[in-house]
Protein backbone atom coordinates (compact mmCIF):
# COMPACT_ATOMS: atom_id res chain seq x y z
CA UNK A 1 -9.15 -59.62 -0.20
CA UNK A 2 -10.70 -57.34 -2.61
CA UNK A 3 -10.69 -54.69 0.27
CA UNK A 4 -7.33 -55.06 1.04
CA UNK A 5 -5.90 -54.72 -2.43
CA UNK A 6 -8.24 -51.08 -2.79
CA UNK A 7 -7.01 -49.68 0.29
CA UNK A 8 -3.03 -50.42 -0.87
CA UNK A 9 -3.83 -48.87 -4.05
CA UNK A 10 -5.30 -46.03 -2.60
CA UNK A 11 -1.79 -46.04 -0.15
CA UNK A 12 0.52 -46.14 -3.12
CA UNK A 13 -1.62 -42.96 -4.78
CA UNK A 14 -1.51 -40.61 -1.30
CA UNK A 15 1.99 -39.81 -0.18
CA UNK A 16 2.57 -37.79 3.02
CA UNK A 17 4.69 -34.66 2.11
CA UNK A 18 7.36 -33.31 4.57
CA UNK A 19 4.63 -30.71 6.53
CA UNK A 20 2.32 -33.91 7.14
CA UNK A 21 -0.01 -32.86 3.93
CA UNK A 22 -1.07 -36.42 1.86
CA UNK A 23 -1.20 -35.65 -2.17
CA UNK A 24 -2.28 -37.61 -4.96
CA UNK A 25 0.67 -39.01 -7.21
CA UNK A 26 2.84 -35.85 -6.02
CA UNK A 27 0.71 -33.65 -7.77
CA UNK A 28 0.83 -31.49 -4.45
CA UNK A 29 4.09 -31.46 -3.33
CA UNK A 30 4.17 -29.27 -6.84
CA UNK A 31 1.82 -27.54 -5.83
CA UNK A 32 3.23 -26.10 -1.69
CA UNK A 33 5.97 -25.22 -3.37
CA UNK A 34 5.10 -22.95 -5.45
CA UNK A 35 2.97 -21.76 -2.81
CA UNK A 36 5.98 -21.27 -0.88
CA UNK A 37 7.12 -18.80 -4.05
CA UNK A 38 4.17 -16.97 -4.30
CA UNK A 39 4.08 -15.79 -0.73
CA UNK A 40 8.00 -14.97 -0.58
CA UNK A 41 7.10 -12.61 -3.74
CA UNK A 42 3.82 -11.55 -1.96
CA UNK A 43 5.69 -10.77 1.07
CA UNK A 44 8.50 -8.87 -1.52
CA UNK A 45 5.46 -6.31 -2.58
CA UNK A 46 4.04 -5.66 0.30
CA UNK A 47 7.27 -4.35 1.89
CA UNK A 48 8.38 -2.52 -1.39
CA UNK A 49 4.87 -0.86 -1.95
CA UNK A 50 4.29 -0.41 1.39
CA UNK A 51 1.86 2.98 1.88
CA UNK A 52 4.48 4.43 3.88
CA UNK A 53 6.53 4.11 0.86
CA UNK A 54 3.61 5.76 -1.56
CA UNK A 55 4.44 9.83 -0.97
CA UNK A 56 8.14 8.66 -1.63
CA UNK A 57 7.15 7.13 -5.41
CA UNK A 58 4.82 10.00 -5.91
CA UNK A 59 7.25 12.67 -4.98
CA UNK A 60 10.29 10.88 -7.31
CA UNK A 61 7.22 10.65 -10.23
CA UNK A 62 6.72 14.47 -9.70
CA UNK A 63 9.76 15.94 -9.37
CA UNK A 64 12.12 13.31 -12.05
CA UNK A 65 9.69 12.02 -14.59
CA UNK A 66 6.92 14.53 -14.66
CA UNK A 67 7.61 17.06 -17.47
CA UNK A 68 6.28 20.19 -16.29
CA UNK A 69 5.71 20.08 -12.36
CA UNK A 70 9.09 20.47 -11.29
CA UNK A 71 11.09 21.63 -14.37
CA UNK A 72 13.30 24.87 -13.72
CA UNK A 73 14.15 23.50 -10.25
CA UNK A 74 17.56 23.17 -8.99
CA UNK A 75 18.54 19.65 -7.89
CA UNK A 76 19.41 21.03 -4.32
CA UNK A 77 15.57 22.23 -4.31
CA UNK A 78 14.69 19.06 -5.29
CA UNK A 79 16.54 17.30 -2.50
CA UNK A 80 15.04 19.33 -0.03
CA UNK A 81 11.47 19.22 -1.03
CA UNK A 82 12.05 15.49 -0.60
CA UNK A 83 13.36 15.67 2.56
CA UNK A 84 11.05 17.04 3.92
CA UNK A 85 8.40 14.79 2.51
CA UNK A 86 10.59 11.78 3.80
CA UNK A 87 10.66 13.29 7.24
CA UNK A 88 7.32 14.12 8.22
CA UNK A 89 5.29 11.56 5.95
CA UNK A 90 7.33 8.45 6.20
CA UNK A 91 10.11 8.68 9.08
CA UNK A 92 7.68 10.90 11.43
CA UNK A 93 4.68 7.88 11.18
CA UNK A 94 7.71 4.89 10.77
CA UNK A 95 9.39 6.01 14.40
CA UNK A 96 5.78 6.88 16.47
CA UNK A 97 4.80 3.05 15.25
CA UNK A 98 7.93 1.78 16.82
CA UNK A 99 7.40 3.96 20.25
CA UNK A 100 4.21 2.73 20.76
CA UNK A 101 5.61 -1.10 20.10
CA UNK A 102 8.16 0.11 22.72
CA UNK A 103 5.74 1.36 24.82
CA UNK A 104 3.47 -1.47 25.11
CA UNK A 105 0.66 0.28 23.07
CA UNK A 106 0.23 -1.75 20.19
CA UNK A 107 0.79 -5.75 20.14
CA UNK A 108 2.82 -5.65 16.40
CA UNK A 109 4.39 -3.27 14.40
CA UNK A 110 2.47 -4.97 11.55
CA UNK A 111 -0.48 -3.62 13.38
CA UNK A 112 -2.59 -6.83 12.63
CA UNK A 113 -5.46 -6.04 14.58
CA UNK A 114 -8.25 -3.16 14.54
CA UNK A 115 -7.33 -1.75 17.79
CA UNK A 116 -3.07 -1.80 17.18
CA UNK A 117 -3.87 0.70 14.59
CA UNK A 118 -6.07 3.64 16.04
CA UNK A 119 -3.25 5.63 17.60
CA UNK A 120 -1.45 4.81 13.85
CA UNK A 121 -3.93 6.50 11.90
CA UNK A 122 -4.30 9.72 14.15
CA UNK A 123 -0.54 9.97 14.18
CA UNK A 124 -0.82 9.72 10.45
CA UNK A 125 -3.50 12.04 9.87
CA UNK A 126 -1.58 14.69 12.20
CA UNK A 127 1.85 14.38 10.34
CA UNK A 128 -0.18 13.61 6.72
CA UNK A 129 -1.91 17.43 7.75
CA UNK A 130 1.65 19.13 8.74
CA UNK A 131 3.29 17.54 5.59
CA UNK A 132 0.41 19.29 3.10
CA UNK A 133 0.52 22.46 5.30
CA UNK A 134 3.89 22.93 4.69
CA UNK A 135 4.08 22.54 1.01
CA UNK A 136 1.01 24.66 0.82
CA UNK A 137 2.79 27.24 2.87
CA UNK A 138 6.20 27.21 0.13
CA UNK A 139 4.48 28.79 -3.00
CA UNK A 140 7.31 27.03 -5.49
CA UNK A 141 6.21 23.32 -4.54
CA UNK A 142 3.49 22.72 -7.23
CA UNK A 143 0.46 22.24 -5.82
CA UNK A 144 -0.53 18.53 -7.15
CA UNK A 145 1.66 17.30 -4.36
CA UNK A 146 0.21 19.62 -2.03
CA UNK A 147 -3.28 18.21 -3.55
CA UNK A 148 -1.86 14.66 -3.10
CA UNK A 149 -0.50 14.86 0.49
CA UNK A 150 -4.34 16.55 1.25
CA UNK A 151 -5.86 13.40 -0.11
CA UNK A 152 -3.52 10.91 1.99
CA UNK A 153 -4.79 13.46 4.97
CA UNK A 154 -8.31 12.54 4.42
CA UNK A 155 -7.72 8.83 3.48
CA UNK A 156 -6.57 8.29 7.05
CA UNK A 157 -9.33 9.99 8.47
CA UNK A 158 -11.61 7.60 6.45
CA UNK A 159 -9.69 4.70 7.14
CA UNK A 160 -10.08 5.49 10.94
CA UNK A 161 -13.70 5.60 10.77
CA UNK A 162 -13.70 2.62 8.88
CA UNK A 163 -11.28 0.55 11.29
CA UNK A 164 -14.24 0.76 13.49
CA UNK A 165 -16.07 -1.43 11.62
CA UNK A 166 -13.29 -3.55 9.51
CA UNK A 167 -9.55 -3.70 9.09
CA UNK A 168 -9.52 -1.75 5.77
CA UNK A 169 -6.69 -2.45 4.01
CA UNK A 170 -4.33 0.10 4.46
CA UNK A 171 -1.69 -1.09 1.32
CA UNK A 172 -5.04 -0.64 -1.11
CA UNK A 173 -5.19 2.79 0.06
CA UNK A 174 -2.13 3.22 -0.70
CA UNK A 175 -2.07 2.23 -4.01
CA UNK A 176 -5.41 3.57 -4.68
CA UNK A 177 -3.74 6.87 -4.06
CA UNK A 178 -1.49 6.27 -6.93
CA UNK A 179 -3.81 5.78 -9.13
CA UNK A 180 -6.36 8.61 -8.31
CA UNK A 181 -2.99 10.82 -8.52
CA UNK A 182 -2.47 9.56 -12.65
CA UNK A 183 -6.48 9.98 -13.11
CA UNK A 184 -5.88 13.47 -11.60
CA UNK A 185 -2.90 14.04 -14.08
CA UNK A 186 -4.48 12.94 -17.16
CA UNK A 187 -7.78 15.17 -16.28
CA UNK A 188 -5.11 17.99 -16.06
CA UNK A 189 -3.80 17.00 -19.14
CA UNK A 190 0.03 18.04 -19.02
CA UNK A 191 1.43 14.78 -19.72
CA UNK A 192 0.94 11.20 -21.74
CA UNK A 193 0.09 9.51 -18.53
CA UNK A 194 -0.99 6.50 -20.20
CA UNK A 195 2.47 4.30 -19.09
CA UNK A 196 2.08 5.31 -15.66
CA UNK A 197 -1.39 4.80 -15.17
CA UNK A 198 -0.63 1.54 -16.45
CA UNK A 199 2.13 0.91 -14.00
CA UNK A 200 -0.26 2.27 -11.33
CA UNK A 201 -3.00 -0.07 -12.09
CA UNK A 202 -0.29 -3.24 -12.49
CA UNK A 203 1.35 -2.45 -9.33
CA UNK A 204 -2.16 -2.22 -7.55
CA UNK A 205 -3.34 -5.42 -8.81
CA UNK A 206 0.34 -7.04 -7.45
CA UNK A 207 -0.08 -5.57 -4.20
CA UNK A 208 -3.89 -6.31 -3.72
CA UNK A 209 -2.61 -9.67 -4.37
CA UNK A 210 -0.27 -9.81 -2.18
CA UNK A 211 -2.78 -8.98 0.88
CA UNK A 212 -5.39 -11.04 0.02
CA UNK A 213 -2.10 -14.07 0.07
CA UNK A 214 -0.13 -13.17 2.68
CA UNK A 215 -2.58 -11.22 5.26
CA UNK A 216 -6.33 -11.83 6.50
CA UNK A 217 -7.80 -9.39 4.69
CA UNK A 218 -11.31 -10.23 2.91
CA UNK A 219 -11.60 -8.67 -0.70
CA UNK A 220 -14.50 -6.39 0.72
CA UNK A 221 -11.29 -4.77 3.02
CA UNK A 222 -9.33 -4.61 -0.21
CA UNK A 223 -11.63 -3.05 -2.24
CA UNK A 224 -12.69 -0.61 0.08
CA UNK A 225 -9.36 0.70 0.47
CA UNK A 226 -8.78 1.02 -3.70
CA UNK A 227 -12.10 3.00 -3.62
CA UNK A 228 -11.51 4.72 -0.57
CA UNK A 229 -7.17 6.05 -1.97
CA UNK A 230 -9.10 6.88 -5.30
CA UNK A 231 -11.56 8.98 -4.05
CA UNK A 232 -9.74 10.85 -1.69
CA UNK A 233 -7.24 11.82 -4.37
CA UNK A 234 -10.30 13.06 -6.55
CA UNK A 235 -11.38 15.33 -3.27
CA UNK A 236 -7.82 16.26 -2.10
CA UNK A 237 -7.14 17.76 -5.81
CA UNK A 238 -10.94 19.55 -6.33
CA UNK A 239 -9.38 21.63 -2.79
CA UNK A 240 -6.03 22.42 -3.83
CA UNK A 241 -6.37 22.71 -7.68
């Protein structure tokens, strides 16, 4: 009897929610909900900051908030410059990802495995190359973009070597990119870079996030990738500055 009456209390404390889960007193019903939240907003950041997306911020940082960089040019100028950088750095690696989904090449356009994104990342590199070549090659664009397009060249070189071994995150180098661009702009001293560096490092820790919620990537993939945008940006502007 005494049996009975523990294992109908223990019934009334465990409900089943509606995904077959049991929870004590509710408590995780409360709980998978705002689960469900999290990874909406998770998915959210990793589409808005995703690396394509990176040269695009940069570029708008540059050329509209940056004081000195691009002051004295025309808005037409400005247009074009950033044109080009959307064609040949973002639509350029955007459009070969969806031929090779086409094509049979790669399983997902979310290239979710180590092998889906080798062709990727020498597509990247090759455009990432052309994009900094052709800057380099127009004496008015200033040469920290030049520096920073260099240092997403080499970042995809790295992160093909190191898809060899692991699926480095590719959204850490992304943002680690951003941030090794303010560190390069506050060693260069020509603006208070303290408010974007700050918005570098809070959008970095979002996105990092993000991954480690929404994707499979360990924090050793994560981290690498930070390290790996960083210090490519530190290289790319010792080059080209």
């Amino acid at each position: 009897m005494m049996m009975d009456d523990r294992l109908q209390s223990t019934d009334n404390r465990e409900m089943a929610t509606d995904d077959g889960q049991r929870t004590t007193d509710g408590a995780t019903i409360v709980s998978d909900q705002w689960s469900v939240v999290v990874k909406v907003f998770a998915h959210f950041f990793s589409y808005i900051f995703h690396p394509l997306f990176i040269p695009l911020y940069i570029y708008w940082f540059l050329a509209y908030v940056h004081p000195t960089y691009f002051s004295g040019f025309s808005d037409m100028l400005k247009t074009r410059v950033g044109f080009s950088l959307l064609l040949n750095a973002v639509l350029f690696p955007a459009i070969t990802v969806l031929l090779l989904k086409g094509l049979g090449f790669i399983e997902s356009i979310f290239l979710r495995t180590q092998k889906d994104r080798i062709i990727p990342y020498i597509a990247s590199m090759t455009y990432f190359f052309w994009t900094q070549y052709m800057l380099r090659e127009q004496n008015f664009v200033p040469r920290i973009l030049v520096a920073f397009m260099f240092g997403a060249f080499i970042a995809s070189a790295m992160a093909l070597i190191a898809n060899i071994y692991y699926k480095i995150s590719m959204h850490a180098i992304g943002v680690g990119g951003a941030i090794g661009l303010c560190l390069v702009i506050m060693q260069q001293n020509t603006m208070m870079i303290t408010f974007p560096l700050s918005i570098a490092l809070l959008v970095a820790g979002i996105v990092c996030t993000s991954r480690l919620i929404i994707s499979d990537h360990s924090q050793k993939e994560i981290y690498t990738g930070l390290f790996v945008g960083l210090i490519c940006q530190f290289i790319g502007a010792a080059i080209n500055l």
